[in-house]
C-alpha atoms as a PDB file:
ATOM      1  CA  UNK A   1       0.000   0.000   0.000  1.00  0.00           C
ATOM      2  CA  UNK A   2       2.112   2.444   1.272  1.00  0.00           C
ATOM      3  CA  UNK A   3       5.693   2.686  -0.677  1.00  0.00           C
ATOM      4  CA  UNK A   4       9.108   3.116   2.212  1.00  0.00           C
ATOM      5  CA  UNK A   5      10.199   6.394   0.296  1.00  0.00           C
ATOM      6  CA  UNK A   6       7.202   8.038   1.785  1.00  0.00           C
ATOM      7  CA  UNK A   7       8.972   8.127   5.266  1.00  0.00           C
ATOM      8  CA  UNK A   8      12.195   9.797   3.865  1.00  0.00           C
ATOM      9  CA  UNK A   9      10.050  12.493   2.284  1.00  0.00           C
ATOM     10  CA  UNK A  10       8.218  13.595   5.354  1.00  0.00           C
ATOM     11  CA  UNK A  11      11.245  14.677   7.970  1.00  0.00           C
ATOM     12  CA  UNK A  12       9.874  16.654  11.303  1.00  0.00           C
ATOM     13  CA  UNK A  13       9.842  20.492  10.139  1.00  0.00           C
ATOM     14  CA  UNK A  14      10.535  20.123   6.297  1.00  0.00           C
ATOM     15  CA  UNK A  15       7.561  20.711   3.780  1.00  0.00           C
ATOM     16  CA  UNK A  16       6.345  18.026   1.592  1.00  0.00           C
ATOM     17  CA  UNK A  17       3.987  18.409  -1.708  1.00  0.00           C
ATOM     18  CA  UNK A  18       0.925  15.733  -2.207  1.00  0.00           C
ATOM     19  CA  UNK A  19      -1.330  15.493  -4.744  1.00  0.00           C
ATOM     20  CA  UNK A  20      -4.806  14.486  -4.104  1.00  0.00           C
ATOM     21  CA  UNK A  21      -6.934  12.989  -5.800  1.00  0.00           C
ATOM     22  CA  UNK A  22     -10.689  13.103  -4.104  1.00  0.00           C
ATOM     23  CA  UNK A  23     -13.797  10.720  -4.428  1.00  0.00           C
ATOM     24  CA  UNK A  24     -11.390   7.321  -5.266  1.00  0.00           C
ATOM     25  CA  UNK A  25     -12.809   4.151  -5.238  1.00  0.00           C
ATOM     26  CA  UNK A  26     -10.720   3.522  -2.266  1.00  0.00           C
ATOM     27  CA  UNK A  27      -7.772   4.683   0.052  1.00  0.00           C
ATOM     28  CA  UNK A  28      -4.856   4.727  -1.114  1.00  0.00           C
ATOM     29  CA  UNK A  29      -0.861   6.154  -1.176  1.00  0.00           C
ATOM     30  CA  UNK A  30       1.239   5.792  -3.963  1.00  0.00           C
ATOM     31  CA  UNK A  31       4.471   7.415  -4.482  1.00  0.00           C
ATOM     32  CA  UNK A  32       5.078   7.989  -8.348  1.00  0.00           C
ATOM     33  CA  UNK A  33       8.289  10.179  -9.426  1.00  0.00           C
ATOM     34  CA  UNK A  34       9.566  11.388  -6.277  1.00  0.00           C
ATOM     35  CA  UNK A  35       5.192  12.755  -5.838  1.00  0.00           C
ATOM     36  CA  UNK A  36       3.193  11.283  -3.218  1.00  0.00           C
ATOM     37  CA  UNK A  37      -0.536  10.723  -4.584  1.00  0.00           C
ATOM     38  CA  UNK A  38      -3.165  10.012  -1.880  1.00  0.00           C
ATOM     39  CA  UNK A  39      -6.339   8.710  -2.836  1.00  0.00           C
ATOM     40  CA  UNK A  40      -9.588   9.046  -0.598  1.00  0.00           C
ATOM     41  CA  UNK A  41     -13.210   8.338  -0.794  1.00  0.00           C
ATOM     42  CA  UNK A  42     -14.649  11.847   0.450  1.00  0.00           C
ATOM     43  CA  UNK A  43     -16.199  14.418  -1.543  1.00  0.00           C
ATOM     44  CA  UNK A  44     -14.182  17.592  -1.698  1.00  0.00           C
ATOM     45  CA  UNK A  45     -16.703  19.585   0.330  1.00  0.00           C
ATOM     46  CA  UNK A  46     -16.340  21.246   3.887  1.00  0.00           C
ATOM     47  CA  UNK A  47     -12.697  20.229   4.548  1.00  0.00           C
ATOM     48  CA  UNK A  48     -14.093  16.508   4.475  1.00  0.00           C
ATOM     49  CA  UNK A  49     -11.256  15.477   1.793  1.00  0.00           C
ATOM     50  CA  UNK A  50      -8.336  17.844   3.922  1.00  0.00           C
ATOM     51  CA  UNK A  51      -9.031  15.577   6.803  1.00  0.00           C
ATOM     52  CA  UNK A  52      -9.151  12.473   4.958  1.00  0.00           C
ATOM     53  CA  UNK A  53      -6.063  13.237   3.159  1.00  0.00           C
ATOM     54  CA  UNK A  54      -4.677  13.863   6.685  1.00  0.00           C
ATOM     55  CA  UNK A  55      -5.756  10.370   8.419  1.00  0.00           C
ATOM     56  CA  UNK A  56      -4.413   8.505   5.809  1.00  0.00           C
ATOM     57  CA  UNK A  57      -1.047  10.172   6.057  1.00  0.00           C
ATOM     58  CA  UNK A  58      -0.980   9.881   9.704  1.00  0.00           C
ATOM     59  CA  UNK A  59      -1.248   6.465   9.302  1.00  0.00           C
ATOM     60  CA  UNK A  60       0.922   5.894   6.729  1.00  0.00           C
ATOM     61  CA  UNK A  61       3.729   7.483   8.574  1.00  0.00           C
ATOM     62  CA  UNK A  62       2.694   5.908  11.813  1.00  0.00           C
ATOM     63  CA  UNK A  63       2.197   9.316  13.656  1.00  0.00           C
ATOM     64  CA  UNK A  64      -0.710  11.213  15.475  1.00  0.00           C
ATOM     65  CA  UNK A  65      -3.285  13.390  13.145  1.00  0.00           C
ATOM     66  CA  UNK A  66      -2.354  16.593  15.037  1.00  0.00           C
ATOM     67  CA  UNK A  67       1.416  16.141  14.250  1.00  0.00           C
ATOM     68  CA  UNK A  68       0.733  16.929  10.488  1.00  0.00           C
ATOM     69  CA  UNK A  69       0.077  20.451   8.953  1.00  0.00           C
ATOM     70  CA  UNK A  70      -2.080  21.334   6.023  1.00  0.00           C
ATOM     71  CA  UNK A  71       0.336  24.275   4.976  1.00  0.00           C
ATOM     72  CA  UNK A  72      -0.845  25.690   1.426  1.00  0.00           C
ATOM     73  CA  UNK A  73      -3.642  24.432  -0.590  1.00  0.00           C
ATOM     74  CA  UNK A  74      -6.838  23.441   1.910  1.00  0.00           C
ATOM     75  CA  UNK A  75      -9.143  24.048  -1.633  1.00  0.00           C
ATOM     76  CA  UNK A  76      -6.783  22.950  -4.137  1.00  0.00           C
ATOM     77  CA  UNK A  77      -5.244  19.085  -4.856  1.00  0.00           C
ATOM     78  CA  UNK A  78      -2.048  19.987  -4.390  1.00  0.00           C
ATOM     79  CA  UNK A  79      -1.326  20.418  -1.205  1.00  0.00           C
ATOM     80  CA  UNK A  80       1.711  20.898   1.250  1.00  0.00           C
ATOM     81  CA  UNK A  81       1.618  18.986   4.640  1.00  0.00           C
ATOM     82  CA  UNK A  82       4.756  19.449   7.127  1.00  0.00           C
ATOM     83  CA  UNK A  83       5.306  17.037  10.052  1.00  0.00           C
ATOM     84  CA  UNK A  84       5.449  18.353  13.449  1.00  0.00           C
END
């Protein structure tokens, strides 16, 4: 599911860019290119998609919710998340 690169991308205080891609058939990371694509099931509506996208990173990295930060792009797909 998840490929290992994805942990040496996020490192505690540096930005990292994802691409999302909303209202997937299911969850899912994939790490294409040196880009990390996450695919969720939520509709892109009230910050339901924002918080998806965060859960499944949270996970991924096998760290708390709160320690991640939705830097730039809360109504865009590309997005920048830093790890506290």
């Amino acid at each position: 599911m998840t490929d290992p690169k994805l942990s040496d991308l996020a490192m505690p205080g540096v930005p990292f860019a994802v691409r999302v891609t909303p209202r997937a058939s299911r969850e899912r990371i994939d790490v294409q290119e040196g880009t990390v694509r996450v695919h969720v099931t939520c509709v892109p509506e009230d910050g339901k998609a924002n918080r998806a996208v965060t859960e499944v990173l949270a996970k991924a990295l096998g760290v708390a919710k709160s320690r991640l930060t939705l830097v730039r792009g809360a109504t865009g797909r590309d997005k920048t998340f830093r790890l506290d």
